[in-house]
C-alpha atoms as a PDB file:
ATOM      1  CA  UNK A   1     230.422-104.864  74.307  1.00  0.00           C
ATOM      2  CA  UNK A   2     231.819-104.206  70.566  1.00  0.00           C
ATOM      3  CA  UNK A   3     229.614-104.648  67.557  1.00  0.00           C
ATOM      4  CA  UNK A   4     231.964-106.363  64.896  1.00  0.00           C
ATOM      5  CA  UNK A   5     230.499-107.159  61.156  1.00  0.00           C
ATOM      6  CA  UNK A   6     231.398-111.288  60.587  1.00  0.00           C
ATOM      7  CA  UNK A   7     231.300-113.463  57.069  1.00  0.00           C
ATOM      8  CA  UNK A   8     232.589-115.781  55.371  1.00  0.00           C
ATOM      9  CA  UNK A   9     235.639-114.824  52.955  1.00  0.00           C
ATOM     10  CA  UNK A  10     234.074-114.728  49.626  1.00  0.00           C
ATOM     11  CA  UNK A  11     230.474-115.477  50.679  1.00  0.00           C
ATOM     12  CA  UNK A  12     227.535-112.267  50.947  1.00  0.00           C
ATOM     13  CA  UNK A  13     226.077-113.201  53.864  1.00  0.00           C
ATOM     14  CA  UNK A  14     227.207-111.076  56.872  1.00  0.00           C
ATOM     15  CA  UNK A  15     226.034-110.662  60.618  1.00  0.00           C
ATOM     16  CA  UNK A  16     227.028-108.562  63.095  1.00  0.00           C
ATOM     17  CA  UNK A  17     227.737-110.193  66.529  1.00  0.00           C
ATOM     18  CA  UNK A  18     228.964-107.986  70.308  1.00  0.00           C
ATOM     19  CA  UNK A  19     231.389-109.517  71.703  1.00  0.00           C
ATOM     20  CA  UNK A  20     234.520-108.284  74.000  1.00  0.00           C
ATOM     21  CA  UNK A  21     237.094-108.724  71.300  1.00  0.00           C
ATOM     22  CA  UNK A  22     237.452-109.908  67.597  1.00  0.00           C
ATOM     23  CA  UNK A  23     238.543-113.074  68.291  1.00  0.00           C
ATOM     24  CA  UNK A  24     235.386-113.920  70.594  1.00  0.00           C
ATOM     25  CA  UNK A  25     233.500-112.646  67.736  1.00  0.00           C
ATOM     26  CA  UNK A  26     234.929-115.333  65.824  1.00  0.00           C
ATOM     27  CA  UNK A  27     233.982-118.132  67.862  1.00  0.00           C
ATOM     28  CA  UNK A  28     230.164-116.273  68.378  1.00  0.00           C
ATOM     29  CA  UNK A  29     230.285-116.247  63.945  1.00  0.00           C
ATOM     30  CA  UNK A  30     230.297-120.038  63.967  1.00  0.00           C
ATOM     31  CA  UNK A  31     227.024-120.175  65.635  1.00  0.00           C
ATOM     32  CA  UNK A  32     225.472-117.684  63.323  1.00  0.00           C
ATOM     33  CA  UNK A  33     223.523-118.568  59.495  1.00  0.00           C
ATOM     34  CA  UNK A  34     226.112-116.381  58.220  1.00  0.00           C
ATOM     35  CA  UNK A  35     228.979-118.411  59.559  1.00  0.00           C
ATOM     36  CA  UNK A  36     227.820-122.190  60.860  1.00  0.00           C
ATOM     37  CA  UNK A  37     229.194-124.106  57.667  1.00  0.00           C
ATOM     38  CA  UNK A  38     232.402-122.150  57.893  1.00  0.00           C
ATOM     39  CA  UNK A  39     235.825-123.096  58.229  1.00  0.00           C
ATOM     40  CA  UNK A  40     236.775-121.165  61.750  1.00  0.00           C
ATOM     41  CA  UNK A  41     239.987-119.491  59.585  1.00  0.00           C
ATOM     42  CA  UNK A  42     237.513-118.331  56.607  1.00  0.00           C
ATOM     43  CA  UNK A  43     235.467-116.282  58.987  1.00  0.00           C
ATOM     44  CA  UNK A  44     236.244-112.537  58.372  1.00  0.00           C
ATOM     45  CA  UNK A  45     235.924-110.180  61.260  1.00  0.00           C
ATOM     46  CA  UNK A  46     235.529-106.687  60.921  1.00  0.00           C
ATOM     47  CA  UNK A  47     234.912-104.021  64.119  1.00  0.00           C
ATOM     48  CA  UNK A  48     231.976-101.872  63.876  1.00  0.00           C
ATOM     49  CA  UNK A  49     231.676 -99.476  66.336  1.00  0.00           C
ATOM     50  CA  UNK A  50     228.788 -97.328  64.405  1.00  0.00           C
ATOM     51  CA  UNK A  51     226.683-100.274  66.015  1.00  0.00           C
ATOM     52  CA  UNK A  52     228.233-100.312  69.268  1.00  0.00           C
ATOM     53  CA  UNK A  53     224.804 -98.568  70.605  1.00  0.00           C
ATOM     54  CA  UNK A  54     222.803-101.071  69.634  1.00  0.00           C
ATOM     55  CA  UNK A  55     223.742-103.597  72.039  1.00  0.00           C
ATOM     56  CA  UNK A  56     221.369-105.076  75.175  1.00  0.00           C
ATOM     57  CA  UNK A  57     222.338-107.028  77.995  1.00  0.00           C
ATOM     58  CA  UNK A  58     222.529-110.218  76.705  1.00  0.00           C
ATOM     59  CA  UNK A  59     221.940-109.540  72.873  1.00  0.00           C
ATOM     60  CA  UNK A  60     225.102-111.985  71.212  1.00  0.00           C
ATOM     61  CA  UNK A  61     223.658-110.850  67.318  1.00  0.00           C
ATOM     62  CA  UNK A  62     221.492-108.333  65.482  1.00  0.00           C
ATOM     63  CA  UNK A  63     218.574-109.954  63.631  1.00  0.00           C
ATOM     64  CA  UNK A  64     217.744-109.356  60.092  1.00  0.00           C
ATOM     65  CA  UNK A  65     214.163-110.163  60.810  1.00  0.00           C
ATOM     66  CA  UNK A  66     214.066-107.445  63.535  1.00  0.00           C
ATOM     67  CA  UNK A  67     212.877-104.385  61.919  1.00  0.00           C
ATOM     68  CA  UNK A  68     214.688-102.417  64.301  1.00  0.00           C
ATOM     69  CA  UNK A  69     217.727-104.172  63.776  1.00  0.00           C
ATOM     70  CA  UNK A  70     217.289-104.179  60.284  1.00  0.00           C
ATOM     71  CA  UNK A  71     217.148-100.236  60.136  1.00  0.00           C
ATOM     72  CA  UNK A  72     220.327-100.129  62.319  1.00  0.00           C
ATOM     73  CA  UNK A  73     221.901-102.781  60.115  1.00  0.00           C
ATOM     74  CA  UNK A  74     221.135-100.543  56.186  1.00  0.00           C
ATOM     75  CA  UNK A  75     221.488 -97.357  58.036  1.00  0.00           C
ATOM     76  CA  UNK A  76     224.322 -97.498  59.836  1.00  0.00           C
ATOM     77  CA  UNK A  77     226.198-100.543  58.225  1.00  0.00           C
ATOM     78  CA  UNK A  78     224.917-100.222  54.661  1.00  0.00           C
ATOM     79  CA  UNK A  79     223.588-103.825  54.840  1.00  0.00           C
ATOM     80  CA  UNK A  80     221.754-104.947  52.225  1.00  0.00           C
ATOM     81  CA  UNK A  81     219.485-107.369  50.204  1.00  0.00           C
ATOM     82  CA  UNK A  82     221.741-109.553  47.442  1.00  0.00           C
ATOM     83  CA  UNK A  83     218.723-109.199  45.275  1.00  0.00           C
ATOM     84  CA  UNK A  84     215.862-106.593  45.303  1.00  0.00           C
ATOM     85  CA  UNK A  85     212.782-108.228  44.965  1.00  0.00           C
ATOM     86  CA  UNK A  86     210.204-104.817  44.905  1.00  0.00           C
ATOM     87  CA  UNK A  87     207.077-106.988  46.563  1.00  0.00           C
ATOM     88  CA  UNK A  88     209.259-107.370  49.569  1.00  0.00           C
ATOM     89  CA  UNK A  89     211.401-104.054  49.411  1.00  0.00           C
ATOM     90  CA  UNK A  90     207.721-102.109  49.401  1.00  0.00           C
ATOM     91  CA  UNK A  91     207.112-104.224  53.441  1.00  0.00           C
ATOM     92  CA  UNK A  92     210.667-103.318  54.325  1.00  0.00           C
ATOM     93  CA  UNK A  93     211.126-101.255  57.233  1.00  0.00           C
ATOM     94  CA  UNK A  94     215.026 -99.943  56.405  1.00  0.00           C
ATOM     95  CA  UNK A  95     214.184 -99.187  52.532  1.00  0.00           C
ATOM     96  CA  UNK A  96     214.319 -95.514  52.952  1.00  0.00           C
ATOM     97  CA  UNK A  97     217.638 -96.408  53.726  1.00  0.00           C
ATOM     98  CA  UNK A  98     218.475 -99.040  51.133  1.00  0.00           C
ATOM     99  CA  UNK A  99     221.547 -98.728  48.386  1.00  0.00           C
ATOM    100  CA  UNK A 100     219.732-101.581  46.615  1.00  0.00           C
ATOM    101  CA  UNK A 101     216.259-100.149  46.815  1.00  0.00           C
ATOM    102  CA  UNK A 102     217.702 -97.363  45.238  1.00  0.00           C
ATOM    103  CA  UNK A 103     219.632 -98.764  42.631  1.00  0.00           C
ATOM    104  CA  UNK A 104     216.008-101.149  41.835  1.00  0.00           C
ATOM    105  CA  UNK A 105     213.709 -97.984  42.119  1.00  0.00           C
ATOM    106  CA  UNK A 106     216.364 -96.359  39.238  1.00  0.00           C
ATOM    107  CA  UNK A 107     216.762 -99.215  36.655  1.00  0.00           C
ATOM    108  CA  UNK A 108     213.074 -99.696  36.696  1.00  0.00           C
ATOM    109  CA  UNK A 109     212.137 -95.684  36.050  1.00  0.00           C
ATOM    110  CA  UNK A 110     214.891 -95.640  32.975  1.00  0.00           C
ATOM    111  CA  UNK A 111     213.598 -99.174  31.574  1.00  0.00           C
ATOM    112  CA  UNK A 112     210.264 -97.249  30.835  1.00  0.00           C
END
């Protein structure tokens, strides 16, 4: 199975999905919070093979609320938060990893 990255033109929210080929992806995306209210043409599919690896028998999409899956997703995919919030970065499992830790951690040192 191939990992592709799936969204909604113009929207944050993004998922990744395995599938055999982009267009299955596609079709999985509509099933997905990133994708359900979207119009089937608006969903953007992108492959990701970094993330290949990460796929189980019968795993259709990596979880957010997975902390290994999250890790996989910053790490290798440079997912990320919209908005860094530092009560739940500090619980996060992938915020070694995080571009918007990071950027949060910065601003607040130079705003003292």
């Amino acid at each position: 199975m191939k990992a592709y990255v799936v969204g909604t033109k113009d929207e944050f929210e993004r998922t990744v999905v395995f599938a055999e080929t982009a267009g299955k992806a596609r079709n999985l995306a509509r099933y997905t919070d990133a994708c359900e209210d979207a119009d089937f043409c608006d969903i953007e599919v992108h492959r990701s093979p970094k993330l290949d690896k990460y796929y189980k028998k019968g795993k259709v999409e990596m979880e957010w609320d997975n902390s290994e899956d999250r890790i996989a997703l910053v790490k290798e995919a440079n997912f990320r938060c919209e908005f860094a919030e530092l009560d739940l970065c500090e619980g996060c499992a992938a915020r070694e990893f995080c571009g918007t830790y990071e950027e949060y951690m910065i601003e607040s040192t130079e705003e003292v």
